[in-house]
N, C-alpha and C. Protein backbone atom coordinates (compact mmCIF):
# COMPACT_ATOMS: atom_id res chain seq x y z
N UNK A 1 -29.51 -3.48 -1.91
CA UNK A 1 -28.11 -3.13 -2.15
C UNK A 1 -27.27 -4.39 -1.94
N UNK A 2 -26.50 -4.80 -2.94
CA UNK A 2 -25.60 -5.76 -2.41
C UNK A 2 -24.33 -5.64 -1.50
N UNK A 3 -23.75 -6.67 -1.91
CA UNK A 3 -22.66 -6.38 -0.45
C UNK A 3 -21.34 -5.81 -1.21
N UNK A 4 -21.19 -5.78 -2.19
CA UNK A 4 -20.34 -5.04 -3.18
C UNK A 4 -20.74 -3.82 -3.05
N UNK A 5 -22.07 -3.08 -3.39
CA UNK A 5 -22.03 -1.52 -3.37
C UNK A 5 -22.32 -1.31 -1.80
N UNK A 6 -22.51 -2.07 -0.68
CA UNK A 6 -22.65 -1.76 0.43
C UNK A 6 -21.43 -1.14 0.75
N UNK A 7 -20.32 -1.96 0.25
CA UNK A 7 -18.64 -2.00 0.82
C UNK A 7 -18.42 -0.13 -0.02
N UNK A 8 -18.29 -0.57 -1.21
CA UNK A 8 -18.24 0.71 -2.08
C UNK A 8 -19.06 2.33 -0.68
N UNK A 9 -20.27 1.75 -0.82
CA UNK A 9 -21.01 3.05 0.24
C UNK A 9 -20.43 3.77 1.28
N UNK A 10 -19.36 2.24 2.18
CA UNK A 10 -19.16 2.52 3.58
C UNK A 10 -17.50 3.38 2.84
N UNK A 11 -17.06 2.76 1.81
CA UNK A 11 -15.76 3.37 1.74
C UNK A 11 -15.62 4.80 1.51
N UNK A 12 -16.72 5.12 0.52
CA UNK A 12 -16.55 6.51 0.17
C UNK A 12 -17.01 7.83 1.61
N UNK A 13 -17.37 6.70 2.47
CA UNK A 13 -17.86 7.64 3.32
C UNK A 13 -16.19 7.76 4.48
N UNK A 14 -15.57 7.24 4.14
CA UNK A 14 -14.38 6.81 5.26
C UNK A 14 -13.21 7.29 4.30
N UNK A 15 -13.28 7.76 3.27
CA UNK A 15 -12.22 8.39 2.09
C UNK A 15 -11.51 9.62 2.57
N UNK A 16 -10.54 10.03 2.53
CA UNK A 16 -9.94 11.31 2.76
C UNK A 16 -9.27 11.93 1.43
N UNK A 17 -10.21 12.88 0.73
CA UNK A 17 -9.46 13.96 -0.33
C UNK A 17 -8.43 14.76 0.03
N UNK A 18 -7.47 15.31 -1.06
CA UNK A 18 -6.49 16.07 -0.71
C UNK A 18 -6.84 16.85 -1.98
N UNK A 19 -6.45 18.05 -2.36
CA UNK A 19 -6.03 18.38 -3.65
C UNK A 19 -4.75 18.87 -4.16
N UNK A 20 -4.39 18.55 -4.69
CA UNK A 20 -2.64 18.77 -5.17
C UNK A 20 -2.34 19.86 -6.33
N UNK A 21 -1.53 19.95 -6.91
CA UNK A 21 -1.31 20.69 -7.96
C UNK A 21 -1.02 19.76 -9.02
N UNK A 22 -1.57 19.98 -10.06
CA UNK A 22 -1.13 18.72 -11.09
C UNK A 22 -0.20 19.47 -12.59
N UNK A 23 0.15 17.87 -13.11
CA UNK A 23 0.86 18.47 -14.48
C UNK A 23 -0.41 18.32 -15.43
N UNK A 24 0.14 18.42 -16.78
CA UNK A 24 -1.06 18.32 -17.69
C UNK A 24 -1.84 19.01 -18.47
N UNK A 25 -3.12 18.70 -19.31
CA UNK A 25 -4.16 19.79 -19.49
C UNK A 25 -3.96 21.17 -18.65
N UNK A 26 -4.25 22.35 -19.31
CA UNK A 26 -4.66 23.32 -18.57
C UNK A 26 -3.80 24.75 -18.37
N UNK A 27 -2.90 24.46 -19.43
CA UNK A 27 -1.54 25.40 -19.63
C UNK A 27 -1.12 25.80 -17.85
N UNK A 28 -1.03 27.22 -17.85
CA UNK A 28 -0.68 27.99 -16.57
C UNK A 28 -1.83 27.73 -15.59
N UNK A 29 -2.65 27.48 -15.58
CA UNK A 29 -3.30 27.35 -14.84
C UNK A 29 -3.42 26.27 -13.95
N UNK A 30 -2.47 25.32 -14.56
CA UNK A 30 -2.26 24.20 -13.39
C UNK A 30 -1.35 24.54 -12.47
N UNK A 31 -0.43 25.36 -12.95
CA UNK A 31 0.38 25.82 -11.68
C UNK A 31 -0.16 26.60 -10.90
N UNK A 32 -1.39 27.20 -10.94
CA UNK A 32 -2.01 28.11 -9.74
C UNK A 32 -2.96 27.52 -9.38
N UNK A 33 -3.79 26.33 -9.78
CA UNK A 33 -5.33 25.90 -9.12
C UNK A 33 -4.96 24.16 -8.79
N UNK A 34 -5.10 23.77 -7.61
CA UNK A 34 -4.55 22.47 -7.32
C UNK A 34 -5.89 21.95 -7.67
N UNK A 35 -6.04 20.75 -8.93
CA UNK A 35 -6.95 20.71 -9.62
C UNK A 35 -6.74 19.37 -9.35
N UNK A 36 -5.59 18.70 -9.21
CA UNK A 36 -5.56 17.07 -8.69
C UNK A 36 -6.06 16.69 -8.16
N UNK A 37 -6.65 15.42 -7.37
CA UNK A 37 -7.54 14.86 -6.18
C UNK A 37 -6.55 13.64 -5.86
N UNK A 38 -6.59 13.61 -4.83
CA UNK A 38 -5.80 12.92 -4.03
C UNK A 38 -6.42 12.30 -3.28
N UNK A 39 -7.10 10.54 -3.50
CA UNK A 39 -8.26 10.04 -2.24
C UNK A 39 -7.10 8.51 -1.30
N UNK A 40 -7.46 8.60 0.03
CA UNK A 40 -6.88 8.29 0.72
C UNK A 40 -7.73 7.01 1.51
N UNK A 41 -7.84 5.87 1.22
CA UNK A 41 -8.96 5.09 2.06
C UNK A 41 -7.73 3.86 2.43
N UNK A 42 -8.27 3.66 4.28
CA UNK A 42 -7.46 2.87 4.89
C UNK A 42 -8.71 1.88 5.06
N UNK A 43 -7.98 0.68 4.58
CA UNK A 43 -8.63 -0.31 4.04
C UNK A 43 -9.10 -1.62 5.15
N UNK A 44 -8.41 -1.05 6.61
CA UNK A 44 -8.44 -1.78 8.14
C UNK A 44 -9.70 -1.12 8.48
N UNK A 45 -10.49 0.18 8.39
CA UNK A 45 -11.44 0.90 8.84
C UNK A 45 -12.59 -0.01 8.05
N UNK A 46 -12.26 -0.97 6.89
CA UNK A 46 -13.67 -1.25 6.14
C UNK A 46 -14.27 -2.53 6.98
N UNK A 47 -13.14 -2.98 7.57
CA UNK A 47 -13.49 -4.35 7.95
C UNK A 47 -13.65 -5.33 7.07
N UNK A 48 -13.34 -5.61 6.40
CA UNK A 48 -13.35 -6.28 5.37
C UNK A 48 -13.24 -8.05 5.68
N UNK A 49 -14.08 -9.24 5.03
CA UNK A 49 -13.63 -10.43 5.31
C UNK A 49 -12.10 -10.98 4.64
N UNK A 50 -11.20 -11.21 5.56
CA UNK A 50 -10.16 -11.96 4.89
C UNK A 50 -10.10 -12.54 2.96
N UNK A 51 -11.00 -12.81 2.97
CA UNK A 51 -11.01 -12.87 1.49
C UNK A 51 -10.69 -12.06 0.51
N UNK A 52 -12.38 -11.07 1.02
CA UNK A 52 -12.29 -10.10 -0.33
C UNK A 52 -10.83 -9.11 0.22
N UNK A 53 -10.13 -8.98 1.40
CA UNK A 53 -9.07 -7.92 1.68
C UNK A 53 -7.97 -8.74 1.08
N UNK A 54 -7.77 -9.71 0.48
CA UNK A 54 -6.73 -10.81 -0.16
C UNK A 54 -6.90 -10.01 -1.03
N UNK A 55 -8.74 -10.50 -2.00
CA UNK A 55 -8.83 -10.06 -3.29
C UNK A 55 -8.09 -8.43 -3.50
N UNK A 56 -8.67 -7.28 -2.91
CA UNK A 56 -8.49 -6.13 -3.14
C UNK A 56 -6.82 -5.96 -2.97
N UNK A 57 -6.32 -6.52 -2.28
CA UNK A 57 -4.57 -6.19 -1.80
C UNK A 57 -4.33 -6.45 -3.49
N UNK A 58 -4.51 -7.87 -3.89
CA UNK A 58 -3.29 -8.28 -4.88
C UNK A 58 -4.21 -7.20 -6.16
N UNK A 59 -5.33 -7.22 -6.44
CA UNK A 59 -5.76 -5.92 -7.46
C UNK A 59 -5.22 -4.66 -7.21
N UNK A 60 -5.19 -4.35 -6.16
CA UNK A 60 -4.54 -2.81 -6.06
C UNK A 60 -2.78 -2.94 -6.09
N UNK A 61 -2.84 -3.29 -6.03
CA UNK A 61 -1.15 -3.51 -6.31
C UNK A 61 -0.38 -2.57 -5.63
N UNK A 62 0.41 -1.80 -6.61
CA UNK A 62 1.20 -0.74 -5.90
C UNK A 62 0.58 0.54 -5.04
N UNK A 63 -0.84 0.25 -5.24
CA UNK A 63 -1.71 1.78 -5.11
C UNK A 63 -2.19 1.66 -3.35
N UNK A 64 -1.71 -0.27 -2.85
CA UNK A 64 -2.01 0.33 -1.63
C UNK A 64 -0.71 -0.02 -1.02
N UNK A 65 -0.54 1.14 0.35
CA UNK A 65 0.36 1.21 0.85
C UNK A 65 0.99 -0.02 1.85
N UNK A 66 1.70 -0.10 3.12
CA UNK A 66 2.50 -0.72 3.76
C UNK A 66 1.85 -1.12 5.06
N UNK A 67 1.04 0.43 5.19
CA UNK A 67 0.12 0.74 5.71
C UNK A 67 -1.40 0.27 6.10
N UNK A 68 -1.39 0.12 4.87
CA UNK A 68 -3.10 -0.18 4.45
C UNK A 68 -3.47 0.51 3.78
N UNK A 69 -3.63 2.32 3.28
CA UNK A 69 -4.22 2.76 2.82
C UNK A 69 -3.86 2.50 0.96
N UNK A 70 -5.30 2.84 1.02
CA UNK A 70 -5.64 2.52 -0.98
C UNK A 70 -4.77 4.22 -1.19
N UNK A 71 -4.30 4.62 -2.42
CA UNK A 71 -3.99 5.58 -3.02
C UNK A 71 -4.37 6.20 -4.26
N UNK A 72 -5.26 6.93 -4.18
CA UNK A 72 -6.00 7.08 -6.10
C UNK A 72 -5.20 8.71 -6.18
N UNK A 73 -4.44 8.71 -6.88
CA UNK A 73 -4.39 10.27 -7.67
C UNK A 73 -4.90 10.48 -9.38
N UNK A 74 -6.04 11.20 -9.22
CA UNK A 74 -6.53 11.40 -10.82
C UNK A 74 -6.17 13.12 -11.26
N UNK A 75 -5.51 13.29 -11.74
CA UNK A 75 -5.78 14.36 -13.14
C UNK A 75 -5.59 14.71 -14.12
N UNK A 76 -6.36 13.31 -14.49
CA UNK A 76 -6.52 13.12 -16.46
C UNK A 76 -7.49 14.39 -16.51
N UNK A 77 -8.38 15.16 -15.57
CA UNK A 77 -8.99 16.24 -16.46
C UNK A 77 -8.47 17.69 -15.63
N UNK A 78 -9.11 19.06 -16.57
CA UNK A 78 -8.97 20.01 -16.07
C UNK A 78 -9.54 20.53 -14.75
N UNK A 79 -10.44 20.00 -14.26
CA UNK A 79 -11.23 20.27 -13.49
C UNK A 79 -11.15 19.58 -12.05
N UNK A 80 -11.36 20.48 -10.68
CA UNK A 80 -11.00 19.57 -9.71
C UNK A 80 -12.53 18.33 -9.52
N UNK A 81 -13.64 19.19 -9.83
CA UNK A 81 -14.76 17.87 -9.38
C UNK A 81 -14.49 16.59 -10.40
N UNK A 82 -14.54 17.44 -11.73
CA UNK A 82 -14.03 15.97 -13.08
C UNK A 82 -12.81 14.62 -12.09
N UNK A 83 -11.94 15.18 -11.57
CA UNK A 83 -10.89 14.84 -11.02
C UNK A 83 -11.58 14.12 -10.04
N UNK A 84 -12.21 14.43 -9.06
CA UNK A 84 -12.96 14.05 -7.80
C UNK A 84 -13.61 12.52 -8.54
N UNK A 85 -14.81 13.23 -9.49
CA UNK A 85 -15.43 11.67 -9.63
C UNK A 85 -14.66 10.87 -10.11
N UNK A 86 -13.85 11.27 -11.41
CA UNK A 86 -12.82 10.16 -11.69
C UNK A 86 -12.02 9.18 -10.41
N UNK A 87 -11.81 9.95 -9.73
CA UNK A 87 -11.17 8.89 -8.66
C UNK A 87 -11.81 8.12 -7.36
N UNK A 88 -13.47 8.87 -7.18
CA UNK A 88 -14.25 7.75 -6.78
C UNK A 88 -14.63 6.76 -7.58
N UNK A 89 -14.95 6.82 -8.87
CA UNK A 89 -15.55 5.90 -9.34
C UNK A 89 -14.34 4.75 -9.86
N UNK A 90 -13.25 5.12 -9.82
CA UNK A 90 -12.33 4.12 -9.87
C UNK A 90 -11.78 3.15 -8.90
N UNK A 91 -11.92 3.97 -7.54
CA UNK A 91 -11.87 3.22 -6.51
C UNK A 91 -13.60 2.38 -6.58
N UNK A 92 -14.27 2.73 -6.49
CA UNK A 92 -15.60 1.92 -6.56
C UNK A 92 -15.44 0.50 -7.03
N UNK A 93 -14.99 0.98 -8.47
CA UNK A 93 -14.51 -0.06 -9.48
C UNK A 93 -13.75 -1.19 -8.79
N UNK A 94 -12.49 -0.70 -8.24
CA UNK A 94 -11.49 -1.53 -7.26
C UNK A 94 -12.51 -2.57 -6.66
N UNK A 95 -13.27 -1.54 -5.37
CA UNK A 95 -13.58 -2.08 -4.25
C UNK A 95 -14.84 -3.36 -4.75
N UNK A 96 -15.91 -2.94 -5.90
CA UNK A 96 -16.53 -4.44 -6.78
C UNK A 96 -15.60 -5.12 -7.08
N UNK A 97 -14.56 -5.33 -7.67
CA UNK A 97 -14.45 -6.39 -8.38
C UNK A 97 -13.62 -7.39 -7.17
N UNK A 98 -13.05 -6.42 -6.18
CA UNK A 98 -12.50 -7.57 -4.78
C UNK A 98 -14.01 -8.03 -3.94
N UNK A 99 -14.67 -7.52 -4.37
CA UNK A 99 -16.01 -7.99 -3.52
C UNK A 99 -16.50 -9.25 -4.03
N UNK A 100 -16.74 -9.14 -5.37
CA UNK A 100 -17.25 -9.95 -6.32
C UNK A 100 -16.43 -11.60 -6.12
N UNK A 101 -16.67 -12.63 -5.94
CA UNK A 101 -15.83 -13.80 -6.28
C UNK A 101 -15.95 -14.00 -7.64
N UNK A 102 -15.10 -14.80 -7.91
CA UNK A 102 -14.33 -15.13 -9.36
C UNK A 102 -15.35 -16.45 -9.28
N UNK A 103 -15.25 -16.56 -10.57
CA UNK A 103 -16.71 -17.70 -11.10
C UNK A 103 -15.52 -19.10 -10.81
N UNK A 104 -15.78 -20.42 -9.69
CA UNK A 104 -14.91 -21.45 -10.51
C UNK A 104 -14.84 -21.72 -11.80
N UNK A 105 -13.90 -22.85 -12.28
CA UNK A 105 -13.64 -22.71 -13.53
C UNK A 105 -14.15 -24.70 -13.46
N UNK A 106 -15.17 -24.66 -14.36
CA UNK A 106 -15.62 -25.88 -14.20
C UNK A 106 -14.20 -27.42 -14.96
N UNK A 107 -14.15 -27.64 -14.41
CA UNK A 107 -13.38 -28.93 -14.87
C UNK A 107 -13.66 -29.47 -16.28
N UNK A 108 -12.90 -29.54 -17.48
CA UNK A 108 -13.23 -30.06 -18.78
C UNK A 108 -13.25 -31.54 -17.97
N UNK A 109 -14.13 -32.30 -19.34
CA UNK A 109 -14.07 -34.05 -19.49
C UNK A 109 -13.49 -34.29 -21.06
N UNK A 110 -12.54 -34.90 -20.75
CA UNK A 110 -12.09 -35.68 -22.37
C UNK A 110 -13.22 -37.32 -22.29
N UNK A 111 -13.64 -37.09 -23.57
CA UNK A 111 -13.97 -38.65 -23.24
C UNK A 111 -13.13 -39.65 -24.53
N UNK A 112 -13.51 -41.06 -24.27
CA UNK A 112 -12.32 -41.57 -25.07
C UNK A 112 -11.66 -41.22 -26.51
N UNK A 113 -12.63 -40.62 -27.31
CA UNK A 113 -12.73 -40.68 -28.90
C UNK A 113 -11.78 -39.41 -29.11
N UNK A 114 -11.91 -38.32 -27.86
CA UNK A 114 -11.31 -36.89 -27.95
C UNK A 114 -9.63 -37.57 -27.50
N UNK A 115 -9.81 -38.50 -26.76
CA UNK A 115 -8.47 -38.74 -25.97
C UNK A 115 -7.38 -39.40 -27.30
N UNK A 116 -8.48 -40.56 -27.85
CA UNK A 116 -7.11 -41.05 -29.17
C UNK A 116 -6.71 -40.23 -30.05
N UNK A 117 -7.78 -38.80 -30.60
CA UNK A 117 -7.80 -38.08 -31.46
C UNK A 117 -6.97 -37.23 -30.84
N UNK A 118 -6.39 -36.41 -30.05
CA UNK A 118 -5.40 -36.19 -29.17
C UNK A 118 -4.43 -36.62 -29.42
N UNK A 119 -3.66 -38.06 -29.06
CA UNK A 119 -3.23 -38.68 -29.09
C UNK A 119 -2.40 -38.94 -30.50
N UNK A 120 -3.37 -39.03 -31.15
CA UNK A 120 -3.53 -39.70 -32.40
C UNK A 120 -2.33 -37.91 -33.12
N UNK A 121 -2.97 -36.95 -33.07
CA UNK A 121 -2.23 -35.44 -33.29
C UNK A 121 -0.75 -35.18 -32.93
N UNK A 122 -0.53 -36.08 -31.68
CA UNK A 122 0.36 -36.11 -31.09
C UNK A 122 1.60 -36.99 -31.89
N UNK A 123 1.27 -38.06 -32.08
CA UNK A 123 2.35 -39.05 -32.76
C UNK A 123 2.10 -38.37 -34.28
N UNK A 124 1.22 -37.46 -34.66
CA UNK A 124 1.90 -36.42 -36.50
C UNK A 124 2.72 -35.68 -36.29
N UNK A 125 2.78 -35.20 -34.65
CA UNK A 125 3.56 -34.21 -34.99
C UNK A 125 4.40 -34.22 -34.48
N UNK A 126 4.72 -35.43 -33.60
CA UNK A 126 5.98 -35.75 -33.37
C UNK A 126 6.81 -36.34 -34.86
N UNK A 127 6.31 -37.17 -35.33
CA UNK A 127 6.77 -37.80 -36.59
C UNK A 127 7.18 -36.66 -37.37
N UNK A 128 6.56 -35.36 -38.19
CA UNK A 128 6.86 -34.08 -38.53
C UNK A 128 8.19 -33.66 -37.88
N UNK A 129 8.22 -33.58 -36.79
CA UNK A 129 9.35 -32.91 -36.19
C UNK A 129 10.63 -33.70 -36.06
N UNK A 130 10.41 -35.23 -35.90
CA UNK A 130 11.33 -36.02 -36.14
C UNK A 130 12.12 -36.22 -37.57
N UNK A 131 11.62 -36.05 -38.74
CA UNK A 131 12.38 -35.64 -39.77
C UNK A 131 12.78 -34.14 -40.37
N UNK A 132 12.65 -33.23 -39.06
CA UNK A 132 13.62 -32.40 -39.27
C UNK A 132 14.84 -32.43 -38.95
N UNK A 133 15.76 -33.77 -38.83
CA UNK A 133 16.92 -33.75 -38.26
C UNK A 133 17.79 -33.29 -39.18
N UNK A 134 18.94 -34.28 -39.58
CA UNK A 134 20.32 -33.73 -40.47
C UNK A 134 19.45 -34.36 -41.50
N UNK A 135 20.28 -34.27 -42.34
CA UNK A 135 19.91 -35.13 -43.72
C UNK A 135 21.19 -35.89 -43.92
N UNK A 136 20.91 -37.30 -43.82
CA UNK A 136 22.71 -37.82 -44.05
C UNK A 136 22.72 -38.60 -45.53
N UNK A 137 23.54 -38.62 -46.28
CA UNK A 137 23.46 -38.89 -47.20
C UNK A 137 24.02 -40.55 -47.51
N UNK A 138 23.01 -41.47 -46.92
CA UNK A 138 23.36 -42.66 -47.11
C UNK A 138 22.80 -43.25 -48.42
């Protein structure tokens, strides 16, 4: 198991569901069956290294609180379990990709021939743009 679905493992086990009443799919029946899911994970309980809790803060954006806790409300479907997995597996989603580091970004090399040819692009299209001025009629 890596340390991405390790984190994912420990969270879902430390999650708190709610179920709500939702709008949506499902005519009248959303007003009588609270079919929403409401998951609640405080993100100080994961222990998390300073890093990946950087990574996950600025990805979750508005969804985590002041607090700490993450906030998922799903009910894109009719159903409360549909609802349920939808919003573990989105938090899952979250909690990989703050786990995961970002690949560096290797440094380009110009070498000389790219640099005059560059260069070289540079003084056409400055020249181009330089006779778009007035037109004076001398």
């Amino acid at each position: 198991m890596s340390g991405a679905d390790a984190i994912v493992a420990r969270a879902l086990t430390l999650v708190e569901e709610s179920f709500i009443t939702s709008a949506g799919p499902g005519g009248q029946n959303v007003n009588k069956v609270a079919t929403a899911v409401q998951l609640r994970l405080d993100v100080f309980a994961l222990r998390l290294s300073p890093e990946v809790f950087h990574r996950l803060k600025e990805l979750a954006g508005s969804k985590m609180t002041a607090k700490g806790e993450i906030v998922f409300t799903a009910r894109r479907f009719r159903t409360q379990e549909a609802n349920r997995t939808d919003a573990r597996e989105r938090l899952g989603e979250l909690l990989r990709d703050a786990a995961n580091l970002p690949e560096k970004r290797a440094k380009s090399r110009l070498n000389r021939v790219g640099k005059t040819q560059r260069l070289q692009g540079k003084k056409l299209r400055g020249a181009v743009k330089a006779g778009r001025g007035r037109v004076s009629l001398d």
